[in-house]
PDB file of N, CA and C in Angstrom:
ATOM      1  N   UNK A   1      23.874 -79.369 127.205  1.00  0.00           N
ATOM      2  CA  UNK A   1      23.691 -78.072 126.609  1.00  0.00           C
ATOM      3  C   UNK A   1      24.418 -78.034 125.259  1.00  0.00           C
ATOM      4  N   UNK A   2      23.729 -77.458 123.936  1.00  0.00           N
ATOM      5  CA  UNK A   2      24.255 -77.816 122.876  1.00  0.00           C
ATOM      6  C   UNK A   2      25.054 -76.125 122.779  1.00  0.00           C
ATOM      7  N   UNK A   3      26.261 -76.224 122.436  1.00  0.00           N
ATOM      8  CA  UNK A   3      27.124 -74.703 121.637  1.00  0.00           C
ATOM      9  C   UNK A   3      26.967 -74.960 120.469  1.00  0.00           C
ATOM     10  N   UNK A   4      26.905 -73.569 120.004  1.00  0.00           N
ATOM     11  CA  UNK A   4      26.445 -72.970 118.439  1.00  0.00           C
ATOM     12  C   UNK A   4      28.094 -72.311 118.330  1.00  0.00           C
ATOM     13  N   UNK A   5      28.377 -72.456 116.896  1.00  0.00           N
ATOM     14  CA  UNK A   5      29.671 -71.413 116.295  1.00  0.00           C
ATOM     15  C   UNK A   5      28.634 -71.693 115.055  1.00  0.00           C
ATOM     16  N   UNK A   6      29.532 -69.978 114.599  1.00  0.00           N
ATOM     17  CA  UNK A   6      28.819 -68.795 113.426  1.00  0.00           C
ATOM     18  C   UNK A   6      29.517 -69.516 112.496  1.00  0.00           C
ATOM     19  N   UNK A   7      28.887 -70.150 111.538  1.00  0.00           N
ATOM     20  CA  UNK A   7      29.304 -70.576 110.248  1.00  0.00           C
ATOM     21  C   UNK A   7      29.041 -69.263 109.294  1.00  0.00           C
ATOM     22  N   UNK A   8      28.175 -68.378 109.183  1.00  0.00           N
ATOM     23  CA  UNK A   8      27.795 -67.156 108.213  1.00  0.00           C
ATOM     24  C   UNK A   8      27.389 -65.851 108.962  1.00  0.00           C
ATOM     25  N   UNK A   9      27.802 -64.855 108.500  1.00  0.00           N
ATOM     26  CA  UNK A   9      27.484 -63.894 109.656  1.00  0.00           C
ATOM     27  C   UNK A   9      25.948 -63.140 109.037  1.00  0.00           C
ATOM     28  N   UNK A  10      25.512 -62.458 110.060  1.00  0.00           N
ATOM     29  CA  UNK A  10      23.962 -61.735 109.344  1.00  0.00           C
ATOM     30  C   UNK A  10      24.882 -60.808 108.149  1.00  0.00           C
ATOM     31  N   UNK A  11      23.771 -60.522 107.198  1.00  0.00           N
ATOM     32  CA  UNK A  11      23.658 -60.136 106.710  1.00  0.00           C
ATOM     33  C   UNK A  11      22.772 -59.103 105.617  1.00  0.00           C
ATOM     34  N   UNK A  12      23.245 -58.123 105.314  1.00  0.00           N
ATOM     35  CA  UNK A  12      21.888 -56.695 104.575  1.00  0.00           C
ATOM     36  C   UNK A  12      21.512 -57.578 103.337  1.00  0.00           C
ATOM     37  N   UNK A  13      20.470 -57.608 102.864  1.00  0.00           N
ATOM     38  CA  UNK A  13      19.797 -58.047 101.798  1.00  0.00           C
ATOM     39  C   UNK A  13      19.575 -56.591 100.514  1.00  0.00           C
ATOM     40  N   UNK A  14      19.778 -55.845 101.080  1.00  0.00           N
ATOM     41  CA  UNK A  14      19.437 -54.080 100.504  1.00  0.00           C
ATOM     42  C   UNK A  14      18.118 -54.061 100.299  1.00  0.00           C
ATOM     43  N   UNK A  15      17.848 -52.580  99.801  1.00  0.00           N
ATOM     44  CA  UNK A  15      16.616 -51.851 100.533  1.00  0.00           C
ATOM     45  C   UNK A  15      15.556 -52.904 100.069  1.00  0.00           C
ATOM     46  N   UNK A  16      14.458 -52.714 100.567  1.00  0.00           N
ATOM     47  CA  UNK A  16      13.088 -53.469 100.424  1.00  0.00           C
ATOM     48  C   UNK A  16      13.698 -55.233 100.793  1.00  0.00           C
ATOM     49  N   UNK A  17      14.209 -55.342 101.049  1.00  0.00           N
ATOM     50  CA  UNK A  17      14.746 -56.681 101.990  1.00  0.00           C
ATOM     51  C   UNK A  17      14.762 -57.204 102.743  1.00  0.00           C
ATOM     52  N   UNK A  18      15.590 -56.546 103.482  1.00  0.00           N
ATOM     53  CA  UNK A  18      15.844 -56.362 105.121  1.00  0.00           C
ATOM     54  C   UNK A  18      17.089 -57.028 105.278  1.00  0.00           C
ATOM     55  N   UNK A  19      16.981 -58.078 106.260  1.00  0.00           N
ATOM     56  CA  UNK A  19      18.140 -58.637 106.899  1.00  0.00           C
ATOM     57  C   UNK A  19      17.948 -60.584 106.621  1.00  0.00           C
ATOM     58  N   UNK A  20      19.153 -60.857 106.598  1.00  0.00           N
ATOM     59  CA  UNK A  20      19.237 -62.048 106.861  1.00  0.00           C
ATOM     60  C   UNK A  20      19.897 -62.927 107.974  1.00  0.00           C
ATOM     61  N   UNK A  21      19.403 -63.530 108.863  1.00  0.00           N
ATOM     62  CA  UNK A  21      20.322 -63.892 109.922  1.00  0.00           C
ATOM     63  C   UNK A  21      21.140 -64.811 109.732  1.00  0.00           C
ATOM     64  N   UNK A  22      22.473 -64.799 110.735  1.00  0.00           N
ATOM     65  CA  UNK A  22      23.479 -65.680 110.644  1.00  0.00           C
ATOM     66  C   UNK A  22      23.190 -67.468 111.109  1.00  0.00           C
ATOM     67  N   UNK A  23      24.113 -67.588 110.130  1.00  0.00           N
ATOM     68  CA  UNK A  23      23.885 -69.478 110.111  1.00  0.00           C
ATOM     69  C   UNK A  23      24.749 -69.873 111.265  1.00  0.00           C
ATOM     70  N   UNK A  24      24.271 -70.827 111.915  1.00  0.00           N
ATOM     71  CA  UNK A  24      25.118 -71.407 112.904  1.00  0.00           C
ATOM     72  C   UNK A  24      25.572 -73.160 112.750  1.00  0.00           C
ATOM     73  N   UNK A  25      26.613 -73.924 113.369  1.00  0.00           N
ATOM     74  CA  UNK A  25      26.442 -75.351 113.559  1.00  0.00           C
ATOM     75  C   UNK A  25      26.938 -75.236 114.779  1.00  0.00           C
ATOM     76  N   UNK A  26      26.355 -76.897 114.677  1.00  0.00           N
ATOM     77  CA  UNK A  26      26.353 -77.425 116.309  1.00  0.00           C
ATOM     78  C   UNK A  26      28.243 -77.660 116.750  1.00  0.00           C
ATOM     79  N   UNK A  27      29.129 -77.503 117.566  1.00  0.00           N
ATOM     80  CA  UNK A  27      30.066 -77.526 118.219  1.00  0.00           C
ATOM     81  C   UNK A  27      29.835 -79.291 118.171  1.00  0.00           C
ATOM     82  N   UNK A  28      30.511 -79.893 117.940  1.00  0.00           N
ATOM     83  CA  UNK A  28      31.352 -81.593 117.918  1.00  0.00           C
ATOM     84  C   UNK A  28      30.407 -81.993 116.945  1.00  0.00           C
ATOM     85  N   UNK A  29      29.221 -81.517 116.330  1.00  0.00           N
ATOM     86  CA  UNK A  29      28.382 -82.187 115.043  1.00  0.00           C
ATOM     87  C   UNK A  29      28.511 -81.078 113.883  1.00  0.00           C
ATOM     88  N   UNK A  30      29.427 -80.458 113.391  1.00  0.00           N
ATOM     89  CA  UNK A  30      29.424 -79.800 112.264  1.00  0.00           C
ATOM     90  C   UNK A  30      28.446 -80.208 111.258  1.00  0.00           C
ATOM     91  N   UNK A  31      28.131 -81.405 111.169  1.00  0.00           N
ATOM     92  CA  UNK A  31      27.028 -81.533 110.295  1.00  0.00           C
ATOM     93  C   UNK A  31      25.969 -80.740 110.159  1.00  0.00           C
ATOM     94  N   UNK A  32      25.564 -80.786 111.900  1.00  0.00           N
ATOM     95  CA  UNK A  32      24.280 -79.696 111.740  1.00  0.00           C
ATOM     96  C   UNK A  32      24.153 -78.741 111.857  1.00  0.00           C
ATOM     97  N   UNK A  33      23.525 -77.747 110.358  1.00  0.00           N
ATOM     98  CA  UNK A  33      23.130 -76.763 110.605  1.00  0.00           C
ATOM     99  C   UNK A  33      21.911 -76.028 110.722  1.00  0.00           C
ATOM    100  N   UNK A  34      22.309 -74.715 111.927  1.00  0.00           N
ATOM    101  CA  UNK A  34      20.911 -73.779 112.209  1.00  0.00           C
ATOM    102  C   UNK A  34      21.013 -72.501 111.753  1.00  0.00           C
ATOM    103  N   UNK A  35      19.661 -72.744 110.639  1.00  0.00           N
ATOM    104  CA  UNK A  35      19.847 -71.547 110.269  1.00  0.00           C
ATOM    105  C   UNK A  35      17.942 -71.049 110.316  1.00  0.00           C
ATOM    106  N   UNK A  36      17.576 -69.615 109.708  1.00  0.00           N
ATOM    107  CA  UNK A  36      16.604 -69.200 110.141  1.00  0.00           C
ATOM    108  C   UNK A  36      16.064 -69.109 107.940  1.00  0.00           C
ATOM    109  N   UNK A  37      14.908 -69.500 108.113  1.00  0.00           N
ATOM    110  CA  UNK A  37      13.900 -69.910 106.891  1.00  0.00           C
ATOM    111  C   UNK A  37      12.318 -69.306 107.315  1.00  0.00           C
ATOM    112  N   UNK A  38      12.595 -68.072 106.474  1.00  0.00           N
ATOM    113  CA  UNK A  38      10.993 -67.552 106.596  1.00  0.00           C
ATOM    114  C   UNK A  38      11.115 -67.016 108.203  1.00  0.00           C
ATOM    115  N   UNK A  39      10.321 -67.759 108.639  1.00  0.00           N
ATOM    116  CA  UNK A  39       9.455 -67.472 110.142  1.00  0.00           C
ATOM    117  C   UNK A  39       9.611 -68.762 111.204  1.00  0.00           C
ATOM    118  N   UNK A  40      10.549 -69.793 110.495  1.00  0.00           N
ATOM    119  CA  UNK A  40      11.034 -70.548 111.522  1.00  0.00           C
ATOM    120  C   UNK A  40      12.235 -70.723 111.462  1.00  0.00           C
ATOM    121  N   UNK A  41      13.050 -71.193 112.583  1.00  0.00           N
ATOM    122  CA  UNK A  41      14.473 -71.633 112.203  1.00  0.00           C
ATOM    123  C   UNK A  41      14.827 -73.037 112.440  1.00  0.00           C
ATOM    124  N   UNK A  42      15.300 -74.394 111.655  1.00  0.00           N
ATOM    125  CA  UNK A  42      15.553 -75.096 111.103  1.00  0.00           C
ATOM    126  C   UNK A  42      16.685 -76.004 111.470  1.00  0.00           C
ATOM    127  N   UNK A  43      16.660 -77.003 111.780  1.00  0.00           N
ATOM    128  CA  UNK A  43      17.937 -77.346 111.749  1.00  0.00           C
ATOM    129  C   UNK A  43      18.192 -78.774 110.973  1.00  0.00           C
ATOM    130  N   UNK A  44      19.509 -79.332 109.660  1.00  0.00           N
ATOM    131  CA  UNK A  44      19.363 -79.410 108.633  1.00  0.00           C
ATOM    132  C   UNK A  44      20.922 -80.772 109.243  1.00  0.00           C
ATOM    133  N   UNK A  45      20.760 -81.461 108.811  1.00  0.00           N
ATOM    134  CA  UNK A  45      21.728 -82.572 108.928  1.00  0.00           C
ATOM    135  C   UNK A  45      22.266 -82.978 107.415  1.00  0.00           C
ATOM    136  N   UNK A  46      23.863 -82.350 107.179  1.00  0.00           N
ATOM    137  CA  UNK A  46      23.621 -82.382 106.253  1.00  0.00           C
ATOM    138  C   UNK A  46      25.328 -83.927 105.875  1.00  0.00           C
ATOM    139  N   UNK A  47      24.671 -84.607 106.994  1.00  0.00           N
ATOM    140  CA  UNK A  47      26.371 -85.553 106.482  1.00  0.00           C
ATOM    141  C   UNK A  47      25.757 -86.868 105.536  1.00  0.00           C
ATOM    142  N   UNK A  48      26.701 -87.122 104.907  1.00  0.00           N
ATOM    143  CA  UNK A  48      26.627 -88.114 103.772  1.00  0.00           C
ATOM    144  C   UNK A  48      26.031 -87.733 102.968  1.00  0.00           C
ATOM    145  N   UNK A  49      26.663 -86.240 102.097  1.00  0.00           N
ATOM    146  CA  UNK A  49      25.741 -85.819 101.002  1.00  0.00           C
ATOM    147  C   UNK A  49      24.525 -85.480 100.890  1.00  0.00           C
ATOM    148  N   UNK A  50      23.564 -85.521 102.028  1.00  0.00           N
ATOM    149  CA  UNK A  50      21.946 -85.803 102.214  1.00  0.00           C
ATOM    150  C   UNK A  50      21.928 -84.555 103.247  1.00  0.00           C
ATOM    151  N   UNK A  51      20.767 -83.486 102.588  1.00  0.00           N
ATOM    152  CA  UNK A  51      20.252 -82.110 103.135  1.00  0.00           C
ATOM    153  C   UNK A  51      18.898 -82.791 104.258  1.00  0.00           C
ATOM    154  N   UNK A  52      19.328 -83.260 105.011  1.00  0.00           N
ATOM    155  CA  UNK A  52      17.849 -83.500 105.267  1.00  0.00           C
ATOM    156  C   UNK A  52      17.040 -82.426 107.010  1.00  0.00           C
ATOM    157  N   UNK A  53      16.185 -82.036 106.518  1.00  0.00           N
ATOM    158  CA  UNK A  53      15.629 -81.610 107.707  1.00  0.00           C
ATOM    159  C   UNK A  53      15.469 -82.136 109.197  1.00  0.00           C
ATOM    160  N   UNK A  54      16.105 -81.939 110.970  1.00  0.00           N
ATOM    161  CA  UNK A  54      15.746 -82.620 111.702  1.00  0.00           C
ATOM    162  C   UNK A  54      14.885 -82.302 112.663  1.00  0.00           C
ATOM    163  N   UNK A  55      15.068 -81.108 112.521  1.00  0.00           N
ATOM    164  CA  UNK A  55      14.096 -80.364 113.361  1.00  0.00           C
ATOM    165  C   UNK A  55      13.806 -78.615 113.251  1.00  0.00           C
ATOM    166  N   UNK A  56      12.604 -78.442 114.087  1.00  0.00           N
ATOM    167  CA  UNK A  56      11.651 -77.008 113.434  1.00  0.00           C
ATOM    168  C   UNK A  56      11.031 -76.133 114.811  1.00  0.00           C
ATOM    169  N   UNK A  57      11.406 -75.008 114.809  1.00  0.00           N
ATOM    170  CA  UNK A  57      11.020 -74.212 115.695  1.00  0.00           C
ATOM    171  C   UNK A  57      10.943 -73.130 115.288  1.00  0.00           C
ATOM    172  N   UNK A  58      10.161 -72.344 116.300  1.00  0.00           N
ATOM    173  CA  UNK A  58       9.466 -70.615 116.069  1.00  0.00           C
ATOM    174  C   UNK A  58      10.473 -69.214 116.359  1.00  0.00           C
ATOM    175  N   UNK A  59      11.620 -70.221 117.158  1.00  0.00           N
ATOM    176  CA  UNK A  59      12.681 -69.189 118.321  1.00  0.00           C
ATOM    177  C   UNK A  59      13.484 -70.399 118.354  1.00  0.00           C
ATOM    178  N   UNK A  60      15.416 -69.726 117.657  1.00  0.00           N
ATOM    179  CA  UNK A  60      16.573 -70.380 117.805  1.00  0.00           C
ATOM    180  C   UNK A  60      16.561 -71.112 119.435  1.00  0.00           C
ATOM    181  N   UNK A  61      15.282 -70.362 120.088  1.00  0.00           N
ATOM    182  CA  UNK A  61      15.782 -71.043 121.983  1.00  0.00           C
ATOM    183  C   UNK A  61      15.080 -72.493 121.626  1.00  0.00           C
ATOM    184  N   UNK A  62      13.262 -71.996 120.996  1.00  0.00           N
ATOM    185  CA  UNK A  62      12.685 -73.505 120.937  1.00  0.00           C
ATOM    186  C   UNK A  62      13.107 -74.762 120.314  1.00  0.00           C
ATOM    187  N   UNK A  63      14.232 -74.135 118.845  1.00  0.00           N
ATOM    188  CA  UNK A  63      14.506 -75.351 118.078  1.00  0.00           C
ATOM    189  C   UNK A  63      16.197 -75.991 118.876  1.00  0.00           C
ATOM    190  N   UNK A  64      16.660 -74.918 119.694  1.00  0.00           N
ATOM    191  CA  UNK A  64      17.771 -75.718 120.572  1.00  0.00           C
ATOM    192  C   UNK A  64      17.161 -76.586 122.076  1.00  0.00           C
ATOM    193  N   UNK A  65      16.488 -76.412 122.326  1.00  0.00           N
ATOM    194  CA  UNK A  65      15.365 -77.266 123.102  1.00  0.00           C
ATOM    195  C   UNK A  65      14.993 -78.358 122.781  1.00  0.00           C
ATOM    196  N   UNK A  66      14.358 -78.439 121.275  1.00  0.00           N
ATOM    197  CA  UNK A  66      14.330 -79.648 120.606  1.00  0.00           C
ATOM    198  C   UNK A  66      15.074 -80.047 120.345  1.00  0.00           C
ATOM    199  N   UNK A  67      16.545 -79.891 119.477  1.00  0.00           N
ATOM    200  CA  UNK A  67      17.508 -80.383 119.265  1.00  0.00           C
ATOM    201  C   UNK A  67      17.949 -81.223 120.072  1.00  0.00           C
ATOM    202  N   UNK A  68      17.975 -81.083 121.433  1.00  0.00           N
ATOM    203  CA  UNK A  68      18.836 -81.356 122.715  1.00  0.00           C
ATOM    204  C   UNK A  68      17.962 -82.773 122.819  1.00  0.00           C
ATOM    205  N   UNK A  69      17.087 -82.715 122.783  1.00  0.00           N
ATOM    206  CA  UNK A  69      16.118 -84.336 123.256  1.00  0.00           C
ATOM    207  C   UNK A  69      16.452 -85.326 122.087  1.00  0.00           C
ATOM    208  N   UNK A  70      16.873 -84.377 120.712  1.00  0.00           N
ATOM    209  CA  UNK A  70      17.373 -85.453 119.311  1.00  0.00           C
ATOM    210  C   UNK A  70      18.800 -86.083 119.348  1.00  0.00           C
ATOM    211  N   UNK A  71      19.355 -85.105 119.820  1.00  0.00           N
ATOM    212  CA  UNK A  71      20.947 -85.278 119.802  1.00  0.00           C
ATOM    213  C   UNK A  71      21.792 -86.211 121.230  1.00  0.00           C
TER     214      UNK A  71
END
């Protein structure tokens, strides 16, 4: 089972905006982070200088689902 800690908390964008949700990383892989992009949320490996994308889901549940079979 992977734990999430809040690297960024949500946040107001002001009016005609809305909201932005909070960024999370993975607990013993600080590298990776989950955060939410558009209409999916993302998760982004970002050690040795390199942003790179590892995985992509519709719902923080589906992309920690996937995560779990990567990690």
């Amino acid at each position: 089972m992977i734990k999430l800690k809040k690297i960024a908390a949500a946040k107001w964008n002001g009016n005609g905006l809305g909201n932005a949700a909070a960024d999370w990383c993975v607990v013993g892989n600080e590298n990776i982070v989950i955060e939410k992009l558009s209409m999916y949320w993302i998760a982004r490996d970002t050690s040795n200088g390199m942003d790179r994308r590892i995985a992509r889901g519709y719902s923080r549940k589906d992309l920690l689902e996937i995560l779990e079979t990567k990690i």
